[in-house]
PDB file of N, CA and C in Angstrom:
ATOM      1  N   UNK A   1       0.810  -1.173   0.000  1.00  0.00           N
ATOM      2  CA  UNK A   1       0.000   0.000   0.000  1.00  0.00           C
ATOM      3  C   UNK A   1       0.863   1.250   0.000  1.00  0.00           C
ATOM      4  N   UNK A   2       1.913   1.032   0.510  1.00  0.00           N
ATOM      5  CA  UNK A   2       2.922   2.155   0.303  1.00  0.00           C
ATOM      6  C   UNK A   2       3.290   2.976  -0.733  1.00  0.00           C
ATOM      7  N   UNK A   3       3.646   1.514  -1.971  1.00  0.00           N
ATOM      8  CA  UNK A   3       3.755   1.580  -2.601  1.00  0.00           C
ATOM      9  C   UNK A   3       2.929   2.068  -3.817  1.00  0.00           C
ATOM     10  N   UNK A   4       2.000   2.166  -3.855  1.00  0.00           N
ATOM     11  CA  UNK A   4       0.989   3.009  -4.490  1.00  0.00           C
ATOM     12  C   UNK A   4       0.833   4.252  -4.265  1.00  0.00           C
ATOM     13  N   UNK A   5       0.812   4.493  -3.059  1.00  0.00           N
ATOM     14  CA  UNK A   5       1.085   6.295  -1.983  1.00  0.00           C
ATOM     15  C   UNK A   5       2.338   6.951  -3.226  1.00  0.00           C
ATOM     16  N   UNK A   6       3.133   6.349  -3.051  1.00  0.00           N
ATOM     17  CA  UNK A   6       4.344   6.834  -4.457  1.00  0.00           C
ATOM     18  C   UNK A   6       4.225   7.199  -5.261  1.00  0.00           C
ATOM     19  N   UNK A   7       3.426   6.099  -5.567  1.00  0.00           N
ATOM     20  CA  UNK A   7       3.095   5.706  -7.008  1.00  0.00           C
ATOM     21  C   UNK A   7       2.539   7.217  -7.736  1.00  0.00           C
ATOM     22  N   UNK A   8       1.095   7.269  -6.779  1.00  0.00           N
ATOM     23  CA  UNK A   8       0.402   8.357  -6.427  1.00  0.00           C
ATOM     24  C   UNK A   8       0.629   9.848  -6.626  1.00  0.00           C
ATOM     25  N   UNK A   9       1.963  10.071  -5.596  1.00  0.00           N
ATOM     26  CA  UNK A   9       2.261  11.269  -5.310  1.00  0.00           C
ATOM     27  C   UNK A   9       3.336  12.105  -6.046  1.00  0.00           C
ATOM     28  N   UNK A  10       3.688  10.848  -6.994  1.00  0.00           N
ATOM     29  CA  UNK A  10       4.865  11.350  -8.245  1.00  0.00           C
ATOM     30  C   UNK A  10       3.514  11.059  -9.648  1.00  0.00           C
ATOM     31  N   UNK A  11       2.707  10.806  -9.810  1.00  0.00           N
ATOM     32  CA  UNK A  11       1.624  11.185 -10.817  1.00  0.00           C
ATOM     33  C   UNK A  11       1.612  12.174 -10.827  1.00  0.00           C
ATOM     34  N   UNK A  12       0.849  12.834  -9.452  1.00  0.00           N
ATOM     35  CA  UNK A  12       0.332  14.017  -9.292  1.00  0.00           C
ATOM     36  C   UNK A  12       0.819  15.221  -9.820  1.00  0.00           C
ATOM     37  N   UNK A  13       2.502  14.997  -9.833  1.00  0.00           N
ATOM     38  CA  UNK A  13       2.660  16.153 -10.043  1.00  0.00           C
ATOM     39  C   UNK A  13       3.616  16.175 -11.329  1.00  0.00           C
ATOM     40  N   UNK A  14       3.129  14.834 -12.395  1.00  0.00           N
ATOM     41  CA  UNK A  14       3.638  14.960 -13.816  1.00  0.00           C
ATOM     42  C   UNK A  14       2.140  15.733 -14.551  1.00  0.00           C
ATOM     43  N   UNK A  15       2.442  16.284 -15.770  1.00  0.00           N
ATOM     44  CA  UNK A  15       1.452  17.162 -16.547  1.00  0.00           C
ATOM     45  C   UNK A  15       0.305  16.073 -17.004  1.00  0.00           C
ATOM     46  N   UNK A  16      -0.794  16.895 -16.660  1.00  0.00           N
ATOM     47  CA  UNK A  16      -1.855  15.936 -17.300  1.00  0.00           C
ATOM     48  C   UNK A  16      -1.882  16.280 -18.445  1.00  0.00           C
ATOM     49  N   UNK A  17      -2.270  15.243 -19.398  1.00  0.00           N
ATOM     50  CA  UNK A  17      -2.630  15.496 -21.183  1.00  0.00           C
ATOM     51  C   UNK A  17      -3.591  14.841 -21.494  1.00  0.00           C
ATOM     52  N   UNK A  18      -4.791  15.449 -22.394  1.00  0.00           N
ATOM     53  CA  UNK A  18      -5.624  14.626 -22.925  1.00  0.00           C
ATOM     54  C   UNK A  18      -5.210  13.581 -23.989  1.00  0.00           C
ATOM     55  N   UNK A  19      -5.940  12.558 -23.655  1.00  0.00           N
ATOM     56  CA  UNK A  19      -5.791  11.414 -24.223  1.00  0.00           C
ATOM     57  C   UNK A  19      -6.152  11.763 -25.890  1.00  0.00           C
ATOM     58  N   UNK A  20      -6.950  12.884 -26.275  1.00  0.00           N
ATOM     59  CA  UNK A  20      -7.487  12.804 -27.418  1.00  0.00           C
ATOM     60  C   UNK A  20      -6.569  13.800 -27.904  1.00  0.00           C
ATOM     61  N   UNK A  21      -5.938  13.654 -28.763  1.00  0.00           N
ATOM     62  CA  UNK A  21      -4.837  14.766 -29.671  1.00  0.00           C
ATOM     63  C   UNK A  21      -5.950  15.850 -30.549  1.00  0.00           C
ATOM     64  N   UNK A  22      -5.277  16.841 -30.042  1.00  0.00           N
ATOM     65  CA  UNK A  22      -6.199  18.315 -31.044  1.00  0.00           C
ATOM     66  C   UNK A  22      -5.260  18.638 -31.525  1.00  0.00           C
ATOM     67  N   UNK A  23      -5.759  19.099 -33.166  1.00  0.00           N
ATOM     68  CA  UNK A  23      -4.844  19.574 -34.222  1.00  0.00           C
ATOM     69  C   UNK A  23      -5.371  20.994 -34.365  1.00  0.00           C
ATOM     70  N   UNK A  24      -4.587  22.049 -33.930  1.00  0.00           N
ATOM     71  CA  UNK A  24      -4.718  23.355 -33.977  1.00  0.00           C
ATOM     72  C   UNK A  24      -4.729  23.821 -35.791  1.00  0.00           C
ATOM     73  N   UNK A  25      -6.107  24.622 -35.970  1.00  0.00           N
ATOM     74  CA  UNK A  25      -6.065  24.577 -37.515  1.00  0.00           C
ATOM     75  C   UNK A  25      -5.980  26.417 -37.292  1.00  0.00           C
ATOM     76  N   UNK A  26      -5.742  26.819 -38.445  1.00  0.00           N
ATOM     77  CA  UNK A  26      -5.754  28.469 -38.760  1.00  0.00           C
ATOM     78  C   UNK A  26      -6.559  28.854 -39.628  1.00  0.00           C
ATOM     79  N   UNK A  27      -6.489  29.747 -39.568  1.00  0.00           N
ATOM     80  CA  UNK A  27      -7.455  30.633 -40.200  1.00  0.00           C
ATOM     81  C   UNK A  27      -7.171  30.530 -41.824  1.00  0.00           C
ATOM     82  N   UNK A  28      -7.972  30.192 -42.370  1.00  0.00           N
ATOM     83  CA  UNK A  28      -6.911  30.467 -43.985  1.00  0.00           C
ATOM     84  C   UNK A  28      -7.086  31.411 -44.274  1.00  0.00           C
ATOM     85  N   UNK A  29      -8.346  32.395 -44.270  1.00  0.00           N
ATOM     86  CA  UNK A  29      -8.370  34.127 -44.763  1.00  0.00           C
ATOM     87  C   UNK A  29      -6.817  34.756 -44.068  1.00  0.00           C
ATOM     88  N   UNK A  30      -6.730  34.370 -42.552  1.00  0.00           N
ATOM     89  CA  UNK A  30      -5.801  35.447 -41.959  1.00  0.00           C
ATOM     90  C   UNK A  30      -4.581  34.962 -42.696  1.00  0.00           C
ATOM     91  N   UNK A  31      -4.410  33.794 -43.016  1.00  0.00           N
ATOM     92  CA  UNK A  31      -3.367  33.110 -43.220  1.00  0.00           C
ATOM     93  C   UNK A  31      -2.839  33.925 -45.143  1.00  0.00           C
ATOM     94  N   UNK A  32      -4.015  33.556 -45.774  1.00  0.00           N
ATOM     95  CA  UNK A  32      -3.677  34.310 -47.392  1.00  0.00           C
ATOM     96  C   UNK A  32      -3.852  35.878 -47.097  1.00  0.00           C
ATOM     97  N   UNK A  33      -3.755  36.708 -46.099  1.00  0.00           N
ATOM     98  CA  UNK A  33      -3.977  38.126 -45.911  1.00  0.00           C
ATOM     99  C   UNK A  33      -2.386  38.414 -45.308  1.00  0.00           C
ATOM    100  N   UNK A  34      -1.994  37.412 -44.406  1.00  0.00           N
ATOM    101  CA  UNK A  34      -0.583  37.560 -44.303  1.00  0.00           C
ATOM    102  C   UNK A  34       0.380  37.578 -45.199  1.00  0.00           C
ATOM    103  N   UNK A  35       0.473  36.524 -46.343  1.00  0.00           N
ATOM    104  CA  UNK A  35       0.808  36.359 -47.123  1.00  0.00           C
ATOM    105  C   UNK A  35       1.305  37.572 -48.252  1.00  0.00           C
ATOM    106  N   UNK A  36      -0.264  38.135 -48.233  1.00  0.00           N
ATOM    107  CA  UNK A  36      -0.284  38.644 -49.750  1.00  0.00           C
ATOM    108  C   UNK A  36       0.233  40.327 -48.720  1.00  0.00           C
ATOM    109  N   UNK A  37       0.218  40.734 -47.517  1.00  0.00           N
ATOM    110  CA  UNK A  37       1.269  41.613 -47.040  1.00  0.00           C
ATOM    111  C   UNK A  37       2.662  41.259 -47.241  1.00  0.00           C
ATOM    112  N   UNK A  38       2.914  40.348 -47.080  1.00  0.00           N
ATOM    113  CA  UNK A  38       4.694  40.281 -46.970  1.00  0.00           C
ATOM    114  C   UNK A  38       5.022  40.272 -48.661  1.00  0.00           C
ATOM    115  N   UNK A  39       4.166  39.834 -49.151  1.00  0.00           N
ATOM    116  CA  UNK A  39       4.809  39.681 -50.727  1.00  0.00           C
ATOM    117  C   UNK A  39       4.426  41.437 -50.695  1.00  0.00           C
ATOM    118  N   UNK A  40       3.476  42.436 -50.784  1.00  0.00           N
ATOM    119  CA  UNK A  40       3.717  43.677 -50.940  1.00  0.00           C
ATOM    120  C   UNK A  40       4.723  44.518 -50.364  1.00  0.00           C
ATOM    121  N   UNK A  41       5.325  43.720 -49.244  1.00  0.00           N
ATOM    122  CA  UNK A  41       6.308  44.555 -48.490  1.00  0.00           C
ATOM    123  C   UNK A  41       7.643  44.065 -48.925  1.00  0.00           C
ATOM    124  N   UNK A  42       7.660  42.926 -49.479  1.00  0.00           N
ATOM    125  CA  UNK A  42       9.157  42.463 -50.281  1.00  0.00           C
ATOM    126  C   UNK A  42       9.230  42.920 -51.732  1.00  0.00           C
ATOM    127  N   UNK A  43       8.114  43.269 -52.606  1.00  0.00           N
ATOM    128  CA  UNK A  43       7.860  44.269 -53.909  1.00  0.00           C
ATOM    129  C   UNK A  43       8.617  45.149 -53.528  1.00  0.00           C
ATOM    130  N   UNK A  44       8.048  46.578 -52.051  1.00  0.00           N
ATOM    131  CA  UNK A  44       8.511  47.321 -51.833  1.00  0.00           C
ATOM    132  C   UNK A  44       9.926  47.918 -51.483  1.00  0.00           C
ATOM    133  N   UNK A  45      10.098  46.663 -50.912  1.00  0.00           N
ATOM    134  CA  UNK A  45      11.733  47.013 -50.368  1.00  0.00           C
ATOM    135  C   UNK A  45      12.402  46.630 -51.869  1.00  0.00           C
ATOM    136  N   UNK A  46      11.889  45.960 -52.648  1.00  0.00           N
ATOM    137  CA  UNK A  46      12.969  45.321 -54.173  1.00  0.00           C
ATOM    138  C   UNK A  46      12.994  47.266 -54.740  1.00  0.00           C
ATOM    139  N   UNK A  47      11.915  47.408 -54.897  1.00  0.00           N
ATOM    140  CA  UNK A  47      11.696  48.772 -55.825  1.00  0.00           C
ATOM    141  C   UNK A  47      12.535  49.679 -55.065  1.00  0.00           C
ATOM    142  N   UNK A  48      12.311  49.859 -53.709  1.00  0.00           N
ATOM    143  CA  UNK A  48      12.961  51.186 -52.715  1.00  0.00           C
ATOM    144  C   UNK A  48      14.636  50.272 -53.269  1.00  0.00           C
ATOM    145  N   UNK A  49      14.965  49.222 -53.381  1.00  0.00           N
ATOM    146  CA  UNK A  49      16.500  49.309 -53.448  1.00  0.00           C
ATOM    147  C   UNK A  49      16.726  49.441 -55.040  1.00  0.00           C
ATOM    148  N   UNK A  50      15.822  49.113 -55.919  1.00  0.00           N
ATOM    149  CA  UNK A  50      16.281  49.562 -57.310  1.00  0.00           C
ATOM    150  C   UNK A  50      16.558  51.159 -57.633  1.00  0.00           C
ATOM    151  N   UNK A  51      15.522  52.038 -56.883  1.00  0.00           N
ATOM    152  CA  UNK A  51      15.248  53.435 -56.794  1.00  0.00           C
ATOM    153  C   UNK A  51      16.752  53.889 -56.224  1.00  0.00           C
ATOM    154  N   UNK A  52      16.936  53.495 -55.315  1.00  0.00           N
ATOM    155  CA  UNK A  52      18.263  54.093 -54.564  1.00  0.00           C
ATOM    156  C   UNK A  52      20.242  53.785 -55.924  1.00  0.00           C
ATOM    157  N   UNK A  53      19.683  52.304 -56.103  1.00  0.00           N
ATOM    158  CA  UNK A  53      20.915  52.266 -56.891  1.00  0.00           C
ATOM    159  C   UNK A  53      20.542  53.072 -58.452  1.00  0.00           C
ATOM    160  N   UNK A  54      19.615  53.233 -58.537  1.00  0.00           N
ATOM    161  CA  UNK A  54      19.668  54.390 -59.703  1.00  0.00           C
ATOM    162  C   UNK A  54      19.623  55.810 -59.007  1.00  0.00           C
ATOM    163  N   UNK A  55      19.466  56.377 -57.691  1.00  0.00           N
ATOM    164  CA  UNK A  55      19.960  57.513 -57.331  1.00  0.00           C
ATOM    165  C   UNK A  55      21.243  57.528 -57.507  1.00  0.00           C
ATOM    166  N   UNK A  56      21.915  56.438 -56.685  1.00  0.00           N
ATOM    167  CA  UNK A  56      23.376  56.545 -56.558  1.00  0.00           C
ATOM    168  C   UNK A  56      24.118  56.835 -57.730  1.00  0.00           C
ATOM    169  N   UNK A  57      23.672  56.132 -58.985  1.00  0.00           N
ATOM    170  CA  UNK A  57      24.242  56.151 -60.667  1.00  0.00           C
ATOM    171  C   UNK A  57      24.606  57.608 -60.895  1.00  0.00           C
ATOM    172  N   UNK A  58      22.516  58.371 -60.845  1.00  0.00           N
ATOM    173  CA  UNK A  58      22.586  59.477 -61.111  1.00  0.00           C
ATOM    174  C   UNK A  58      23.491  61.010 -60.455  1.00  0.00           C
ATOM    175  N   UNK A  59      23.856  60.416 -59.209  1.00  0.00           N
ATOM    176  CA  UNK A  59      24.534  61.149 -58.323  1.00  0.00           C
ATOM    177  C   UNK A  59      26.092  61.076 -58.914  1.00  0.00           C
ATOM    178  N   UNK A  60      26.424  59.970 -59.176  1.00  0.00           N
ATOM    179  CA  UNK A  60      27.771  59.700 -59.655  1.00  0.00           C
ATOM    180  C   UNK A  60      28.056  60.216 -60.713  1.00  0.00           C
ATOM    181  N   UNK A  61      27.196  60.204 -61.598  1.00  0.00           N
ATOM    182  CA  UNK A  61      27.422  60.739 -63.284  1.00  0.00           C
ATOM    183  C   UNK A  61      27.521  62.423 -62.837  1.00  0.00           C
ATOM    184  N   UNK A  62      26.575  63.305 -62.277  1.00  0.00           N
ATOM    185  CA  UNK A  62      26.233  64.092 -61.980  1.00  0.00           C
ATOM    186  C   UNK A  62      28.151  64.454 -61.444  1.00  0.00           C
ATOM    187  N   UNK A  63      28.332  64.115 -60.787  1.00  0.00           N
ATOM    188  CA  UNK A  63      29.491  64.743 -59.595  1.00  0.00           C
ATOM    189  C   UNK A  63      30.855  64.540 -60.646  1.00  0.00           C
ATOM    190  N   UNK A  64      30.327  63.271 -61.491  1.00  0.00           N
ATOM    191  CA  UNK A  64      31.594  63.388 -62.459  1.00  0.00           C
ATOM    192  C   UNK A  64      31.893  64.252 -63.986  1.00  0.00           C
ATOM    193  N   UNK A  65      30.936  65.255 -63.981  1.00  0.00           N
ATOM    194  CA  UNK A  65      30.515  65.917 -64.912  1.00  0.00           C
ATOM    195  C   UNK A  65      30.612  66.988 -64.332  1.00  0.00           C
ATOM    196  N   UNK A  66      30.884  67.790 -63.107  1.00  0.00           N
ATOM    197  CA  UNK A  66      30.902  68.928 -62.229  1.00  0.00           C
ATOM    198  C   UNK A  66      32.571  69.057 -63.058  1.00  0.00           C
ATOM    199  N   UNK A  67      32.840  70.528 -62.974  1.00  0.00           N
ATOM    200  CA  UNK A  67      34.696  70.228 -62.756  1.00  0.00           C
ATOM    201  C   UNK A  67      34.543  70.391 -61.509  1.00  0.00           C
ATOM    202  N   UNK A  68      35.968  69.853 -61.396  1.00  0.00           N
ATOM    203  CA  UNK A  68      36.759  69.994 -60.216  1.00  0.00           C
ATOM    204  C   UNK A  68      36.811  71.729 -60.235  1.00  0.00           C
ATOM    205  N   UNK A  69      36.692  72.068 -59.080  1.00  0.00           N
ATOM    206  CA  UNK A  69      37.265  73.546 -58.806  1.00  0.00           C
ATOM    207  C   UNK A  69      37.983  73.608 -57.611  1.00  0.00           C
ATOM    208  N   UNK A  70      39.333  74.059 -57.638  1.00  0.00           N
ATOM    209  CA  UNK A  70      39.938  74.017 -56.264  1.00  0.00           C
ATOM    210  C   UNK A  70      39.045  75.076 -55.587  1.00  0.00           C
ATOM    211  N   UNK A  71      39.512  75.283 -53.949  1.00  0.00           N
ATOM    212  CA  UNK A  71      39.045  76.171 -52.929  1.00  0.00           C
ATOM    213  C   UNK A  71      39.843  77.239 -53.472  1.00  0.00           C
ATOM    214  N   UNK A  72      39.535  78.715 -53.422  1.00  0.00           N
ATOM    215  CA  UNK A  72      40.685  79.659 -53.174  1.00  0.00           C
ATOM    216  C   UNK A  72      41.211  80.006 -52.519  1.00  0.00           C
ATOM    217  N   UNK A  73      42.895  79.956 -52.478  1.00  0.00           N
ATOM    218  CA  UNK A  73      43.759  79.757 -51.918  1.00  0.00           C
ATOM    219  C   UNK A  73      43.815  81.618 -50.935  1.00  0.00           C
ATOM    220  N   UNK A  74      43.450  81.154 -49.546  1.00  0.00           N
ATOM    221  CA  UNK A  74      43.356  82.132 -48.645  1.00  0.00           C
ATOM    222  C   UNK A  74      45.042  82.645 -48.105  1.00  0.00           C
ATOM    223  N   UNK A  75      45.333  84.065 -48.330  1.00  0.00           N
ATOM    224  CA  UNK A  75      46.715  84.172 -47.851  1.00  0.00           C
ATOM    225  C   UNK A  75      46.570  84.833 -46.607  1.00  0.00           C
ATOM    226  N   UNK A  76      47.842  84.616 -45.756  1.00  0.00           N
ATOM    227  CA  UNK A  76      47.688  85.138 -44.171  1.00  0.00           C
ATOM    228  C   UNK A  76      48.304  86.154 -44.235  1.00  0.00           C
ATOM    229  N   UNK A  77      47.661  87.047 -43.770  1.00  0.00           N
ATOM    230  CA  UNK A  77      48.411  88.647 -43.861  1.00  0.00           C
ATOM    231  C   UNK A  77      49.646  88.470 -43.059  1.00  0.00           C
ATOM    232  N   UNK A  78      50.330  89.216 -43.502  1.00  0.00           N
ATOM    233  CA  UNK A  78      52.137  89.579 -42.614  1.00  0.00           C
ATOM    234  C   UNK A  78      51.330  90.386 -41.501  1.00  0.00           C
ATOM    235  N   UNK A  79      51.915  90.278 -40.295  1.00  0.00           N
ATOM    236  CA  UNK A  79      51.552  91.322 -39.351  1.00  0.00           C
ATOM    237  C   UNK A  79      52.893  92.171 -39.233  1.00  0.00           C
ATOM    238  N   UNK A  80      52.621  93.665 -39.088  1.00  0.00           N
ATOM    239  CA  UNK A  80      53.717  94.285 -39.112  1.00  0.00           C
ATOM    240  C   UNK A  80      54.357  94.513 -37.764  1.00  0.00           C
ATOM    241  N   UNK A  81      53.768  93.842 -36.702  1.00  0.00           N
ATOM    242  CA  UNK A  81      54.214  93.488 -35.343  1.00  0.00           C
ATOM    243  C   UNK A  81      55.650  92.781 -35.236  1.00  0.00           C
ATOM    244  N   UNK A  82      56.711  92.630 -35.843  1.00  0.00           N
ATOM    245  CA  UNK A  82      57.126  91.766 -35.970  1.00  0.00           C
ATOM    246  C   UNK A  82      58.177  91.118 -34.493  1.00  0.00           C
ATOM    247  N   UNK A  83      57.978  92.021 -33.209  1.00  0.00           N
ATOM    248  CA  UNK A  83      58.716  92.359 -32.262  1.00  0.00           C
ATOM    249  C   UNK A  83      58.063  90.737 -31.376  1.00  0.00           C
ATOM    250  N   UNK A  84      58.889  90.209 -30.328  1.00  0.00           N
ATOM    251  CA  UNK A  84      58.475  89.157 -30.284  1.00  0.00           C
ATOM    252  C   UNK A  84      57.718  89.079 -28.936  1.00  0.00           C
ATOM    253  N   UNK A  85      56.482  89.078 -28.654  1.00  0.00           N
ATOM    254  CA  UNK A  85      55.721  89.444 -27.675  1.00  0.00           C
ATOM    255  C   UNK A  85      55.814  88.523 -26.740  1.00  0.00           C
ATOM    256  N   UNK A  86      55.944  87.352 -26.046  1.00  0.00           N
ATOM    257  CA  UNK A  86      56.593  86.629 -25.431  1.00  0.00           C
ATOM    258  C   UNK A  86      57.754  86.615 -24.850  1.00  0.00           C
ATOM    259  N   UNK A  87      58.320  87.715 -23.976  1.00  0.00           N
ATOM    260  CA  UNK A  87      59.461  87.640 -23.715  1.00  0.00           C
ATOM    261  C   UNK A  87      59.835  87.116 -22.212  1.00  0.00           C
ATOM    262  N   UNK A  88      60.772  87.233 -21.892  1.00  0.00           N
ATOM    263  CA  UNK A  88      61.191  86.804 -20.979  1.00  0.00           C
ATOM    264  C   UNK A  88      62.286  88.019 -20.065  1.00  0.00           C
ATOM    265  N   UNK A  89      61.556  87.551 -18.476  1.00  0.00           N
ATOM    266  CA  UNK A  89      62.169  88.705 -17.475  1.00  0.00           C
ATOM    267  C   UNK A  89      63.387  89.136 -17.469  1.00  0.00           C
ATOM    268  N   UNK A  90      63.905  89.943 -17.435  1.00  0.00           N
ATOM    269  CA  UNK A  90      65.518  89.590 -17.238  1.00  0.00           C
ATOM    270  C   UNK A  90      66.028  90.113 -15.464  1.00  0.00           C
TER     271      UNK A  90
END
């Protein structure tokens, strides 16, 4: 009889499961509505990256058709100070 008490008290506390197996089904509307989003959102991202590598083209042709123009060359005035302001005590 003990032995059943055991038996018993380590059942108890494994998971109960129904004996009858349920097969979880979905929705098929939600299921072809998901679908037909991700295929519009993978269209989108194809087009947004075709759009960009033909910006980039047009940007490139563009910048290589600019001339070059150097900066103009800024000169530093002479100061007529020429005495050396830093001196030292004597």
């Amino acid at each position: 009889m003990a032995d059943t008490e055991n038996e018993q008290s380590v059942d108890s506390t494994q998971q109960v499961a129904s004996k009858n197996s349920t097969t979880k089904s979905k929705n098929p509307k939600r299921v072809a509505a998901g679908k037909a989003v991700a295929e519009k959102m993978k269209q989108a991202r194809e087009e947004q990256k075709k759009a960009l590598t033909e910006a980039q083209i047009i940007i490139a042709n563009n910048q290589l058709k600019q001339p070059v123009v150097a900066p103009p060359v800024v000169e530093q005035p002479v100061s007529k100070n020429t005495r050396n302001v830093l001196t030292t005590p004597q």
